[in-house]
Protein backbone atom coordinates (compact mmCIF):
# COMPACT_ATOMS: atom_id res chain seq x y z
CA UNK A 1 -20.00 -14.32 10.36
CA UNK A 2 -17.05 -15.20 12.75
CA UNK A 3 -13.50 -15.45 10.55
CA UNK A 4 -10.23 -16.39 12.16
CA UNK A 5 -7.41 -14.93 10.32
CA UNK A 6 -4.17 -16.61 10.44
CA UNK A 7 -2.09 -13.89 11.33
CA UNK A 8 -0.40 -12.73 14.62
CA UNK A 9 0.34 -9.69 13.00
CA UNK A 10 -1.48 -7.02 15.08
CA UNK A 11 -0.97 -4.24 11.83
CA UNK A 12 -2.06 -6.82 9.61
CA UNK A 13 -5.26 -7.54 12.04
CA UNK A 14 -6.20 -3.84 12.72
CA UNK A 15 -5.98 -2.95 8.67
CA UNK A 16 -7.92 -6.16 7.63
CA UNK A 17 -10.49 -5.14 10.30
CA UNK A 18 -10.67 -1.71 9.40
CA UNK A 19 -10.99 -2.66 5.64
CA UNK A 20 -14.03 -5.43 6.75
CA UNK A 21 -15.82 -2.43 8.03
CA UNK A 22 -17.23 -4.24 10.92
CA UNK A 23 -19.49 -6.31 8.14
CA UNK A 24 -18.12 -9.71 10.06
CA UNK A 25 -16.14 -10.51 13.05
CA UNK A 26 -12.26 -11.34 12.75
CA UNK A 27 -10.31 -12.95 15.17
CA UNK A 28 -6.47 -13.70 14.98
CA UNK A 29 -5.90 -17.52 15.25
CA UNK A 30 -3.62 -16.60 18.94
CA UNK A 31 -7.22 -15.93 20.31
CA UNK A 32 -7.62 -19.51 19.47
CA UNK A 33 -4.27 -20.33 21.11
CA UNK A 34 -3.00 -21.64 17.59
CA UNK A 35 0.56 -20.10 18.23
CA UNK A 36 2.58 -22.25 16.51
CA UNK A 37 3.23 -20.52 12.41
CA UNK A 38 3.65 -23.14 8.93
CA UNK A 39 6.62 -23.31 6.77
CA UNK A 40 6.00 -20.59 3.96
CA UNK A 41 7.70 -22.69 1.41
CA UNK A 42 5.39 -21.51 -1.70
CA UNK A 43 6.46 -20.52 -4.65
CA UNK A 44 3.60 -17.78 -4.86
CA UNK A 45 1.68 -15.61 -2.55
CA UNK A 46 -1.53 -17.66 -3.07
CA UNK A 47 0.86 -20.95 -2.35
CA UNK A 48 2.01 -19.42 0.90
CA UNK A 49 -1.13 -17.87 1.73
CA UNK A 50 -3.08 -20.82 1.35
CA UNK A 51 -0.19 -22.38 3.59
CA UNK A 52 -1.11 -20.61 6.23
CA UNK A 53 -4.87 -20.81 5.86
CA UNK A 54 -4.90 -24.35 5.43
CA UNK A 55 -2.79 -24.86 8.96
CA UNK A 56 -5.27 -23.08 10.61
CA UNK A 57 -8.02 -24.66 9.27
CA UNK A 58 -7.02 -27.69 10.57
CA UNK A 59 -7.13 -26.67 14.08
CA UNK A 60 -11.00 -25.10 13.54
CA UNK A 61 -14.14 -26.00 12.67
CA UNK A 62 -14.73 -21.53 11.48
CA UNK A 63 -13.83 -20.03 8.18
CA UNK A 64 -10.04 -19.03 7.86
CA UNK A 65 -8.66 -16.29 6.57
CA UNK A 66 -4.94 -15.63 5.47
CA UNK A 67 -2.62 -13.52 3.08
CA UNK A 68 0.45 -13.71 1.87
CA UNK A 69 2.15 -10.19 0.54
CA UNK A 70 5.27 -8.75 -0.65
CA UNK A 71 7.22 -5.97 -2.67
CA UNK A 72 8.71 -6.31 -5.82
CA UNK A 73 10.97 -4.75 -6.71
CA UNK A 74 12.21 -5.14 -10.75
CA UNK A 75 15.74 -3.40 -10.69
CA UNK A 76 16.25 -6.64 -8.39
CA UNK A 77 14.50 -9.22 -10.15
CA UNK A 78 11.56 -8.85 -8.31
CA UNK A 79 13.05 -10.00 -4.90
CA UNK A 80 12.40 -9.79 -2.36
CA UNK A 81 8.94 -11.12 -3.57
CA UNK A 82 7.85 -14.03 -1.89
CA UNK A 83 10.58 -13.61 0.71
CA UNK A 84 9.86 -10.17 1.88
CA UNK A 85 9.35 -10.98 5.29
CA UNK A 86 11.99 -13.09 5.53
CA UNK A 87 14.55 -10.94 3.18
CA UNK A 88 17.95 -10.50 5.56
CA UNK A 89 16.27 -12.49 7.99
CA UNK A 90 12.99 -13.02 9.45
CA UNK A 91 14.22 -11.08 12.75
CA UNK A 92 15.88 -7.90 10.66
CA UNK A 93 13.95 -4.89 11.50
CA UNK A 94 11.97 -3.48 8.73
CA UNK A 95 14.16 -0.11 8.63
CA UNK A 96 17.43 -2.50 8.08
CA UNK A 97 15.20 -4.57 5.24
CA UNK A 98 14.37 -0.67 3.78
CA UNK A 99 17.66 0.97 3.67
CA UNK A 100 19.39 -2.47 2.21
CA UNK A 101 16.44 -1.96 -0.54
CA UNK A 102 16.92 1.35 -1.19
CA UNK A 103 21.31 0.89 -1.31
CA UNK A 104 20.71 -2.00 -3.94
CA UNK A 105 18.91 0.73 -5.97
CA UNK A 106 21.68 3.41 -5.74
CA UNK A 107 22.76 3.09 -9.33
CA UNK A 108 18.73 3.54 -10.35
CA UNK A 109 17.04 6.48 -11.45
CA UNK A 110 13.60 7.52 -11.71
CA UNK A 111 10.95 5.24 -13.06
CA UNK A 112 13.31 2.56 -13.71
CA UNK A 113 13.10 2.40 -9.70
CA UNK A 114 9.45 0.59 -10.03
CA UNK A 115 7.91 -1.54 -8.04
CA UNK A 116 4.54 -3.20 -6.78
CA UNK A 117 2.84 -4.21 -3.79
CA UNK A 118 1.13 -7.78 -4.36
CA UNK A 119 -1.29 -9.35 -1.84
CA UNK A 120 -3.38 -12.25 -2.23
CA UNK A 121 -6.03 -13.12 0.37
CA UNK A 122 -7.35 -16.51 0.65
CA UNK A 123 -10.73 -17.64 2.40
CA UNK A 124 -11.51 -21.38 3.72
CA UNK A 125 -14.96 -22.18 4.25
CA UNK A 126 -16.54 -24.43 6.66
CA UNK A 127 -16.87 -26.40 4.06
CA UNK A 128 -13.28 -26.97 2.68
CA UNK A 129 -14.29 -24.65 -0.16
CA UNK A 130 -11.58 -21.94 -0.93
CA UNK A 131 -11.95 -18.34 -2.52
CA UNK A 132 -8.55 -16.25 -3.73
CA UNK A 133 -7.89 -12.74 -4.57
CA UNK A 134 -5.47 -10.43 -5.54
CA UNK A 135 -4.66 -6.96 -5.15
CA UNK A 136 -1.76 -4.93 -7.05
CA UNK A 137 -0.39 -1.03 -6.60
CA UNK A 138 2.14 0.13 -8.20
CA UNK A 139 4.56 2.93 -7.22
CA UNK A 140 8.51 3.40 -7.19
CA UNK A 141 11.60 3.03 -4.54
CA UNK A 142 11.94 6.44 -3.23
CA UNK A 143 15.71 7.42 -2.82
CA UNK A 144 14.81 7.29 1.84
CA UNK A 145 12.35 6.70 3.78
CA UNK A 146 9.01 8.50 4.90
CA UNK A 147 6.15 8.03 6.93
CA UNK A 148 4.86 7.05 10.18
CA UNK A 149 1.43 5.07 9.43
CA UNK A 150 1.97 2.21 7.81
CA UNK A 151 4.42 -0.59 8.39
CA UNK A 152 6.93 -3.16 6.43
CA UNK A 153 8.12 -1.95 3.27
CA UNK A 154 5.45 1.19 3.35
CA UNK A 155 8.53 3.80 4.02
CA UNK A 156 10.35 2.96 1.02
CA UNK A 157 7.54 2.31 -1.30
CA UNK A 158 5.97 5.60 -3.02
CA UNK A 159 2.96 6.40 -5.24
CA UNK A 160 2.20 9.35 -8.03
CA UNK A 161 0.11 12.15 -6.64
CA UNK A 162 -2.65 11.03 -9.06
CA UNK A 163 -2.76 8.26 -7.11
CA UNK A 164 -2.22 9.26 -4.12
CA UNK A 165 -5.79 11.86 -4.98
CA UNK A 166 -7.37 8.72 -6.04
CA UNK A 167 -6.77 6.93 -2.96
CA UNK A 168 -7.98 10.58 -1.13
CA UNK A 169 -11.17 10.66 -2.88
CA UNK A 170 -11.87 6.79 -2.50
CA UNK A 171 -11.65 7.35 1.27
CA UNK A 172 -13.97 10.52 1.11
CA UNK A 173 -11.23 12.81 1.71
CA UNK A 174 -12.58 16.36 0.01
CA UNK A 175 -10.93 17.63 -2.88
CA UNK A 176 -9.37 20.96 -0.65
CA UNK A 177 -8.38 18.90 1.83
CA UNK A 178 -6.27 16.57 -0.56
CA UNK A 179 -4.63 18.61 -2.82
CA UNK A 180 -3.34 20.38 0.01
CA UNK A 181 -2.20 17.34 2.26
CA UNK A 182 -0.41 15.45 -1.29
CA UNK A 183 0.91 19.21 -2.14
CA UNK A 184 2.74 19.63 0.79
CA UNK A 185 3.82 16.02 1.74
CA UNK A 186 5.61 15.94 -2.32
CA UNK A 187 7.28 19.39 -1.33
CA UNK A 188 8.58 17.87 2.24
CA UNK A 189 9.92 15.08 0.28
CA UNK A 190 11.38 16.87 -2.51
CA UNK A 191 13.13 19.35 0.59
CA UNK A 192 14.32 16.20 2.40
CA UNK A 193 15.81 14.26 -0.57
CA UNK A 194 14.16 11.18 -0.33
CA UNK A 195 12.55 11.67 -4.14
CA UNK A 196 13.80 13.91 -6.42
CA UNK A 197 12.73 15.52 -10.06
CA UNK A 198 12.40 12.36 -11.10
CA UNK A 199 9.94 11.28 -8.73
CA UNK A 200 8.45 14.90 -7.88
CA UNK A 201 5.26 14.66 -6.45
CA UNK A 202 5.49 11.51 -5.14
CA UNK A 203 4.52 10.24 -1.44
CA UNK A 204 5.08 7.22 0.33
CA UNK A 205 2.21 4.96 1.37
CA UNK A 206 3.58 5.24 4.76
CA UNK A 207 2.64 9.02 5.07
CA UNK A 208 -1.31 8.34 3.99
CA UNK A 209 -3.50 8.48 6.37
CA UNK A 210 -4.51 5.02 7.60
CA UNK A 211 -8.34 4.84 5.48
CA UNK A 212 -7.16 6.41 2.92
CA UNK A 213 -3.91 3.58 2.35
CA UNK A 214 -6.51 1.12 2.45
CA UNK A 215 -8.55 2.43 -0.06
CA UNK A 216 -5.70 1.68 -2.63
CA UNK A 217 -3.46 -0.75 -0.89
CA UNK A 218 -2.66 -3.95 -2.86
CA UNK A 219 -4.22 -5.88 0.84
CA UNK A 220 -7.28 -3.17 0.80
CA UNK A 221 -7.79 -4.45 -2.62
CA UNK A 222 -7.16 -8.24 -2.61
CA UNK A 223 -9.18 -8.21 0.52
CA UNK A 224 -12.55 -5.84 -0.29
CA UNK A 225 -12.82 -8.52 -3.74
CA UNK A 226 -12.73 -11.19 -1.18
CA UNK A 227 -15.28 -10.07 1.15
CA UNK A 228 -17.68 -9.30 -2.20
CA UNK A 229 -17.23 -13.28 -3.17
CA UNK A 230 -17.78 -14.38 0.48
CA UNK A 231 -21.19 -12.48 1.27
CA UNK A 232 -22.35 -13.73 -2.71
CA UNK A 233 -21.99 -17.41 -1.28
């Protein structure tokens, strides 16, 4: 099955991608030369994701895909939530968006620093028929930032090590292999400050490996239900 997904986000492509498996083909609507983006006026992330969808869908006769995501963040009322892209400004790189985050927090200790990743994935038949889904983790505001691999929020944002070992052995990862890798990444964090007692152990869901961040990702998670309803239609 051939998918557009209405993205021109190549992190957001490569992950969905890597998450399909290679179990259908995805193609970003700019392959289409649909370049031109919706209004994401929604008051949800199935409102905005079905936004986008819906846009692109009018400009094909294949199945669209789309998602709309976010952090939330409860020390500040759940913002940036729907806005999360555009929180400080659409433009505003991601490390601004992070350490602005991460200030509002300053006064915040510990687990009263929690926060989720939300995703919900939308698919739009050939038919007009449309399937939601959507995927949670939870995790915590570490007091920096960490992490290479993933992208957006994913410095900031940090899981348990329980967690973090499910996520290992849901990717495949043996046991050895992640005790020692979510051992030594919690002790580099605890050195460089950016969690403390409070938060010992933790690791951001920027320093997991790629497969392994999908296999508990809130967008791993909305989008693996959404594949199961599409192949039972």
């Amino acid at each position: 099955m051939k998918v557009v997904l209405a993205t021109g986000n190549k992190n957001k492509l490569r992950e969905i991608r890597e998450i399909a498996g290679g179990k259908m083909e995805i193609i970003p609507s700019s392959e289409l030369g649909i370049t031109e983006e919706p209004e994401e006026n929604g008051g949800s992330f199935r409102e905005n994701a079905l936004i986008k969808a819906r846009f692109v869908k009018s400009k094909t006769d294949l199945p669209v895909m789309a998602d709309d995501s976010g952090l939330i963040v409860d020390a500040m009322g759940g913002l940036p939530g729907v806005e999360s892209a555009r929180f400080l400004g659409e433009d505003t790189p991601y490390s601004v968006k992070n350490a602005e985050v991460i200030k509002r927090l300053s006064d915040v200790n510990g687990i009263y620093r929690s926060a989720r990743f939300v995703c919900c994935a939308v698919f739009i038949g050939q038919d007009g028929s449309v399937l939601s889904r959507t995927g949670v983790i939870n995790g915590c505001i570490g007091y920096g930032v960490a992490g290479e691999n993933g992208f957006g929020y994913d410095p900031a944002f940090f899981i348990d090590p329980f967690d973090a070992m499910t996520a290992c052995r849901a990717a495949g990862m043996p046991d050895s292999e992640a005790v020692e890798m979510v051992s030594a990444l919690g002790r580099e964090n605890m050195a460089s400050g950016v969690i403390n007692e409070d938060l010992k152990g933790y690791i951001s869901t920027a320093q997991l490996p790629p497969d392994v961040k999908d296999a508990v990702s809130h967008r791993g998670r909305a989008f693996r239900f959404l594949f199961e309803d599409i192949r039972s239609i």
